[in-house]
PDB file of N, CA and C in Angstrom:
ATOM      1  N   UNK A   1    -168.814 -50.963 110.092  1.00  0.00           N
ATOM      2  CA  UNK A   1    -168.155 -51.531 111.232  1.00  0.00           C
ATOM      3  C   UNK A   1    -168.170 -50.534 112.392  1.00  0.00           C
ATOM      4  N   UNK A   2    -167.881 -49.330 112.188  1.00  0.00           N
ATOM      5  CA  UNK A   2    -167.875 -48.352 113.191  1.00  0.00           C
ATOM      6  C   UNK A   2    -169.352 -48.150 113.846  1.00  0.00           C
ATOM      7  N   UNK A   3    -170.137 -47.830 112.873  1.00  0.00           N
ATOM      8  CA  UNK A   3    -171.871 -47.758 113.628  1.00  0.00           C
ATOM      9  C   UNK A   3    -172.137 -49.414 114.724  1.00  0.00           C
ATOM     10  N   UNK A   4    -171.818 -50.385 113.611  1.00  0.00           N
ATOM     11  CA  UNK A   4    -171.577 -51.362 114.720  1.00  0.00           C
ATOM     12  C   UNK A   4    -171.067 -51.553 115.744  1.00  0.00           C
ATOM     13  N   UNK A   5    -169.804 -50.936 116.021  1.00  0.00           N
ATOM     14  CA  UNK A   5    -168.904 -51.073 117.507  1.00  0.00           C
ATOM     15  C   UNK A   5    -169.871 -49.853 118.240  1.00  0.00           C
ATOM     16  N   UNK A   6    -170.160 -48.584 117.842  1.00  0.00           N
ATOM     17  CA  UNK A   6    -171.070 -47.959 118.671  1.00  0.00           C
ATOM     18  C   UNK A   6    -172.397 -48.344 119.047  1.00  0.00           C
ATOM     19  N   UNK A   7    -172.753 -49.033 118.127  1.00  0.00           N
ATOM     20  CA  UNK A   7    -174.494 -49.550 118.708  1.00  0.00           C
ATOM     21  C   UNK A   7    -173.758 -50.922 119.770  1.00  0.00           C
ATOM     22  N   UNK A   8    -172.774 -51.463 119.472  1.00  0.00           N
ATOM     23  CA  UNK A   8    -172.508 -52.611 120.628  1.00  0.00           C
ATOM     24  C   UNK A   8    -172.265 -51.600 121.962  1.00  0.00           C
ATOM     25  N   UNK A   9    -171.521 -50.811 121.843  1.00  0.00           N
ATOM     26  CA  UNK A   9    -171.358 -50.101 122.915  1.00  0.00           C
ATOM     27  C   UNK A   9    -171.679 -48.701 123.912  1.00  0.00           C
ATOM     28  N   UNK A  10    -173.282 -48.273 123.295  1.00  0.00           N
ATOM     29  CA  UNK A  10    -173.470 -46.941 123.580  1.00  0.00           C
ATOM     30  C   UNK A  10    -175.413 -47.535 123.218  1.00  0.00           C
ATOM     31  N   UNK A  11    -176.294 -47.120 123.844  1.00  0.00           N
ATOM     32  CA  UNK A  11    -177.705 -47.448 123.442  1.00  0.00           C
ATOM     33  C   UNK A  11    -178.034 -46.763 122.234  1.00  0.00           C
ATOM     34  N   UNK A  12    -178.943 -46.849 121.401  1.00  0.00           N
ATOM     35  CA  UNK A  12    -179.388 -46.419 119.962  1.00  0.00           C
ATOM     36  C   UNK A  12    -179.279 -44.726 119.458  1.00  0.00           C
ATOM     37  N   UNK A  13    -179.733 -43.768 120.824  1.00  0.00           N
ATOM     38  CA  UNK A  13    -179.634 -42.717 120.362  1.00  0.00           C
ATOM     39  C   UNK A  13    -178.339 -42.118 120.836  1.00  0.00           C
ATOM     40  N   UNK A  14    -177.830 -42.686 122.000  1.00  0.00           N
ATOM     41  CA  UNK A  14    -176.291 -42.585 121.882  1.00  0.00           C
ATOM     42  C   UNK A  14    -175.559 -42.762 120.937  1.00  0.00           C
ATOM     43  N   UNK A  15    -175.383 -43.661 120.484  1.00  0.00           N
ATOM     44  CA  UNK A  15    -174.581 -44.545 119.437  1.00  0.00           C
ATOM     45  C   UNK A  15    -174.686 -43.994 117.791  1.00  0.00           C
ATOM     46  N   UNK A  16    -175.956 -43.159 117.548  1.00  0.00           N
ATOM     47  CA  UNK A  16    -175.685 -42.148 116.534  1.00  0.00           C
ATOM     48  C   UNK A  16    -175.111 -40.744 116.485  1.00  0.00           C
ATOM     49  N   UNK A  17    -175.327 -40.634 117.974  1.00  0.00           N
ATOM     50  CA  UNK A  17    -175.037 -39.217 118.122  1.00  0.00           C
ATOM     51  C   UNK A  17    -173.217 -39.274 118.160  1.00  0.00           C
ATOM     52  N   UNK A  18    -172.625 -40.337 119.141  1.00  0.00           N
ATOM     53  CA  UNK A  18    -171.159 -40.508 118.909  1.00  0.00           C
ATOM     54  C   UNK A  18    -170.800 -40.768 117.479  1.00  0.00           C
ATOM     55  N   UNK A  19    -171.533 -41.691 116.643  1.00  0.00           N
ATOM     56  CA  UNK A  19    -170.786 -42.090 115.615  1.00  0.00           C
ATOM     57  C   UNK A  19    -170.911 -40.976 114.983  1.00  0.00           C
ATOM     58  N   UNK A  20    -171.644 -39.618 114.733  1.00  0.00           N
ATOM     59  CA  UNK A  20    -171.845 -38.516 113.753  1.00  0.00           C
ATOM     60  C   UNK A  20    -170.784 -37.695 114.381  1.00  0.00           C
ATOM     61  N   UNK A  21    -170.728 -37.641 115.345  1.00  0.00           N
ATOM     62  CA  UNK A  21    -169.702 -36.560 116.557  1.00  0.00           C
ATOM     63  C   UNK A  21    -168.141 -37.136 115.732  1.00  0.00           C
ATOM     64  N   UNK A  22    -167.971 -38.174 115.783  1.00  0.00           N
ATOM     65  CA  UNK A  22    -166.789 -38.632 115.708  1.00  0.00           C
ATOM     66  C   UNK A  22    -166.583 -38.540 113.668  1.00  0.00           C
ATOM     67  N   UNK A  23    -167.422 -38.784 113.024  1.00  0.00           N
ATOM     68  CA  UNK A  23    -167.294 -38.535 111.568  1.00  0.00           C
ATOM     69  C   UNK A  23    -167.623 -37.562 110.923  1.00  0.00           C
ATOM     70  N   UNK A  24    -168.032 -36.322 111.954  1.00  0.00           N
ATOM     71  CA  UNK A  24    -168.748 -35.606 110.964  1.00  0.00           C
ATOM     72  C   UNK A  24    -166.743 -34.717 110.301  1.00  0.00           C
ATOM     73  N   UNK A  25    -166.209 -34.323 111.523  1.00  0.00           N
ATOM     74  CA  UNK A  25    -164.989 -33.496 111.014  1.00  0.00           C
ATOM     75  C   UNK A  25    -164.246 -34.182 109.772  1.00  0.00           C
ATOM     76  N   UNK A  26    -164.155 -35.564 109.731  1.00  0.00           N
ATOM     77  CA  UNK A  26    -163.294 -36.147 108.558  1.00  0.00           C
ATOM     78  C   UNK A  26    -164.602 -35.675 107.518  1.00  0.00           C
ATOM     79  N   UNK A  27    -165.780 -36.220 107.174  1.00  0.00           N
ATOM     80  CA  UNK A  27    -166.468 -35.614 106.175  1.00  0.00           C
ATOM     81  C   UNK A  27    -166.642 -34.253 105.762  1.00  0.00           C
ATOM     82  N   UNK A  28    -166.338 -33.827 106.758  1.00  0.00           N
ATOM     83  CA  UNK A  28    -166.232 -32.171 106.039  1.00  0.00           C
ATOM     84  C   UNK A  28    -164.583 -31.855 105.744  1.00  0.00           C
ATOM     85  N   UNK A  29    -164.320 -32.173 105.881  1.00  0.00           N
ATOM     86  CA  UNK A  29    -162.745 -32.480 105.382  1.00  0.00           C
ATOM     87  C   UNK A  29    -162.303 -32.777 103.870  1.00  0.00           C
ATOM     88  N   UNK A  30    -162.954 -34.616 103.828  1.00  0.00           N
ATOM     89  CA  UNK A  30    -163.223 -34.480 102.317  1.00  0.00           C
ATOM     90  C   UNK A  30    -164.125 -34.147 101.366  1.00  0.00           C
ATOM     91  N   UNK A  31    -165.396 -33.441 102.060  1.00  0.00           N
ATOM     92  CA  UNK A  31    -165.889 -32.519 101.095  1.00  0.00           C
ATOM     93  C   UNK A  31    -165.020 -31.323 100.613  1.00  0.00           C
ATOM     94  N   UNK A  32    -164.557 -30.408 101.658  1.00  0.00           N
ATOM     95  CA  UNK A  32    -163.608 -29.151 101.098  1.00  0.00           C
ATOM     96  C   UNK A  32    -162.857 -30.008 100.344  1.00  0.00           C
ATOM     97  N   UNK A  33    -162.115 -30.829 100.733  1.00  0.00           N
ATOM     98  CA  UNK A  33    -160.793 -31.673  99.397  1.00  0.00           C
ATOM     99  C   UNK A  33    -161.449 -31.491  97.826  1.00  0.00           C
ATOM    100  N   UNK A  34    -162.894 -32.212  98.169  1.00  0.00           N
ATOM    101  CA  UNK A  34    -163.351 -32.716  96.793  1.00  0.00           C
ATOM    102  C   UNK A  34    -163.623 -31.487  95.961  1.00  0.00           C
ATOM    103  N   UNK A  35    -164.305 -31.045  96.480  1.00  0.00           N
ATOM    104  CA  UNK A  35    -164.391 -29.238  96.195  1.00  0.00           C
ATOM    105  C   UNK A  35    -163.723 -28.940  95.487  1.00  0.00           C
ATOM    106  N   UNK A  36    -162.051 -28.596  96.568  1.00  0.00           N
ATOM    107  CA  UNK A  36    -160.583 -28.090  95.727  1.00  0.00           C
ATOM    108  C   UNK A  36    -160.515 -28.548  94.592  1.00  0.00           C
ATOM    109  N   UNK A  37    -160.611 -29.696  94.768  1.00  0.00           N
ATOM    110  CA  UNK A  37    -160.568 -30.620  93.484  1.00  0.00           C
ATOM    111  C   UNK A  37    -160.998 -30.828  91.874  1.00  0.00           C
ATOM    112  N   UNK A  38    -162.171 -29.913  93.117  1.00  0.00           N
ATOM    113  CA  UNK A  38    -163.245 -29.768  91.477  1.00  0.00           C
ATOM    114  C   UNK A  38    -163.787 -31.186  91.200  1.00  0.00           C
ATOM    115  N   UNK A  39    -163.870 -32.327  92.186  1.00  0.00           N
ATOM    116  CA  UNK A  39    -164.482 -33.676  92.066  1.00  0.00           C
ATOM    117  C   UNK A  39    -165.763 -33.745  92.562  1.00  0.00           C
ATOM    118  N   UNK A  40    -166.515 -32.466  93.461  1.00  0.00           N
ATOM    119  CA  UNK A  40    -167.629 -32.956  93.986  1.00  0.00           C
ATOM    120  C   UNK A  40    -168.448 -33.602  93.061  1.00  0.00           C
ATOM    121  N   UNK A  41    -168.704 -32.933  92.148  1.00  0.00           N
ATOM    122  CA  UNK A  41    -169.734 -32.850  91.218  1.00  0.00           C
ATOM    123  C   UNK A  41    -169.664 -34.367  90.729  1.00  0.00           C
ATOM    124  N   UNK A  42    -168.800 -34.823  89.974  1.00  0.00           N
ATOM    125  CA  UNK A  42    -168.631 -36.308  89.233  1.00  0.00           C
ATOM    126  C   UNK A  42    -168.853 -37.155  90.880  1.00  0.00           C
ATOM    127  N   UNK A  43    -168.973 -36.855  91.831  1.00  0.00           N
ATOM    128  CA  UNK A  43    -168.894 -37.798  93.023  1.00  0.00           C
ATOM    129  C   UNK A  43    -170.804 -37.687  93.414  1.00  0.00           C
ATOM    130  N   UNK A  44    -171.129 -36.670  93.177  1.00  0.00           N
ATOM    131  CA  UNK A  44    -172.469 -36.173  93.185  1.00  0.00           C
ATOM    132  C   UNK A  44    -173.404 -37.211  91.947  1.00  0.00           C
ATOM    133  N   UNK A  45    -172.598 -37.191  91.271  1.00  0.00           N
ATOM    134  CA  UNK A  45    -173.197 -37.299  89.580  1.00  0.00           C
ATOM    135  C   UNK A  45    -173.172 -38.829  90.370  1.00  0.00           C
ATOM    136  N   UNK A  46    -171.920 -39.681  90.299  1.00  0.00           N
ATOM    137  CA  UNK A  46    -171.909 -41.136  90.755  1.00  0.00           C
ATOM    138  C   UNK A  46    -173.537 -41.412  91.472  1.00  0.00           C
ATOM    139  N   UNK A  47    -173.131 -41.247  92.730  1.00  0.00           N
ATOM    140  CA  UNK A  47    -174.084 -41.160  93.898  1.00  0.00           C
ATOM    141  C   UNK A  47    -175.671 -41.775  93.130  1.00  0.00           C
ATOM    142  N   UNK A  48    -176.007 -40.543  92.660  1.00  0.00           N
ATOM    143  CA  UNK A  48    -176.952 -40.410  92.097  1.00  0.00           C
ATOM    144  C   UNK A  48    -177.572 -41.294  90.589  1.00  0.00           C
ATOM    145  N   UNK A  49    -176.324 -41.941  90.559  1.00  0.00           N
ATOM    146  CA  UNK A  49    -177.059 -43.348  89.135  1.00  0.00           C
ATOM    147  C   UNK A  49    -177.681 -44.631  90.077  1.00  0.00           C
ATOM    148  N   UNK A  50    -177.122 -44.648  91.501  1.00  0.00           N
ATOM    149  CA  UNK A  50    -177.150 -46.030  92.419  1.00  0.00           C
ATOM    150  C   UNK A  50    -178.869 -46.005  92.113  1.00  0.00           C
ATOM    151  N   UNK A  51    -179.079 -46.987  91.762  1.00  0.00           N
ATOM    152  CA  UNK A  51    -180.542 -47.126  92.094  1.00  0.00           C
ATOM    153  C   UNK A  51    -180.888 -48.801  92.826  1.00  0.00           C
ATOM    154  N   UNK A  52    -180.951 -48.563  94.383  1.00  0.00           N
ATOM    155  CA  UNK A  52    -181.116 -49.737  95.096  1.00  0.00           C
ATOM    156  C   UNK A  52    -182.178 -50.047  95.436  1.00  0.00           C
ATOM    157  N   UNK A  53    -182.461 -51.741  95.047  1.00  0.00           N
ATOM    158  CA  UNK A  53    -183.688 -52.557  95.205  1.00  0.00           C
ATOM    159  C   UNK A  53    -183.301 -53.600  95.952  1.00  0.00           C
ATOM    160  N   UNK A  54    -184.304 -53.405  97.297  1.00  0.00           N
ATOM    161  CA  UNK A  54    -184.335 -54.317  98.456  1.00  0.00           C
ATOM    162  C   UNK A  54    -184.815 -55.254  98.082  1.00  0.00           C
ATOM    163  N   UNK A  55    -184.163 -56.242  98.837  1.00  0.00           N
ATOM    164  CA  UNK A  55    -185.025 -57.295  98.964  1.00  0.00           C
ATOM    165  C   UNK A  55    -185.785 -57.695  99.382  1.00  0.00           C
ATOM    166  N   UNK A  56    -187.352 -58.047  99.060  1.00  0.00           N
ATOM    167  CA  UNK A  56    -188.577 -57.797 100.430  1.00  0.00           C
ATOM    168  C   UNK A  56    -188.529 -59.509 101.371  1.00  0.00           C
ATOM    169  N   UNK A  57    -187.592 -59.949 100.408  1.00  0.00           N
ATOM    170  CA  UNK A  57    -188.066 -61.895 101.348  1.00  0.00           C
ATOM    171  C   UNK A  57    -186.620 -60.998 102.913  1.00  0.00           C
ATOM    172  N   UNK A  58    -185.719 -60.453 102.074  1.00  0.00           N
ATOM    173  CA  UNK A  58    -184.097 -60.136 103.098  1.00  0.00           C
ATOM    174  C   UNK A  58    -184.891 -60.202 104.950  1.00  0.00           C
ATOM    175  N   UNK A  59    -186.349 -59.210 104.389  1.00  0.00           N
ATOM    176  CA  UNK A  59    -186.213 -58.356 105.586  1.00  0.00           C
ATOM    177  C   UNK A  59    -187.859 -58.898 106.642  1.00  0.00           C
ATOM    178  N   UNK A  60    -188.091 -60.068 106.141  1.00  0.00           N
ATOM    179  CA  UNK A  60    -189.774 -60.785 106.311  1.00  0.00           C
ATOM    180  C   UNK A  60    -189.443 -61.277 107.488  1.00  0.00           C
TER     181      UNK A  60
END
């Protein structure tokens, strides 16, 4: 939703550069958390089972 309200409102290479500007501080945020946590890793581990298959008719 957010990349969306910026691409409605900022042109393409604008609109990444705000949306990263504006998310990068919370993501490094909850990386140190996850860290503390000692969760990166099982969040790493997750991540990494996704195995996504497009749809080729989705995008014709």
């Amino acid at each position: 939703m957010v990349i969306a309200k910026m691409l409605r409102d900022h042109d393409d290479r604008d609109a990444f550069y705000y949306y990263e500007k504006d998310r990068r501080k919370r993501t490094e945020e909850l990386n140190a958390l996850f860290q503390h946590m000692g969760i990166q890793n099982d969040i790493d581990k997750k991540m990494n089972e996704y195995n996504i298959e497009w749809d080729e008719e989705t995008y014709v």
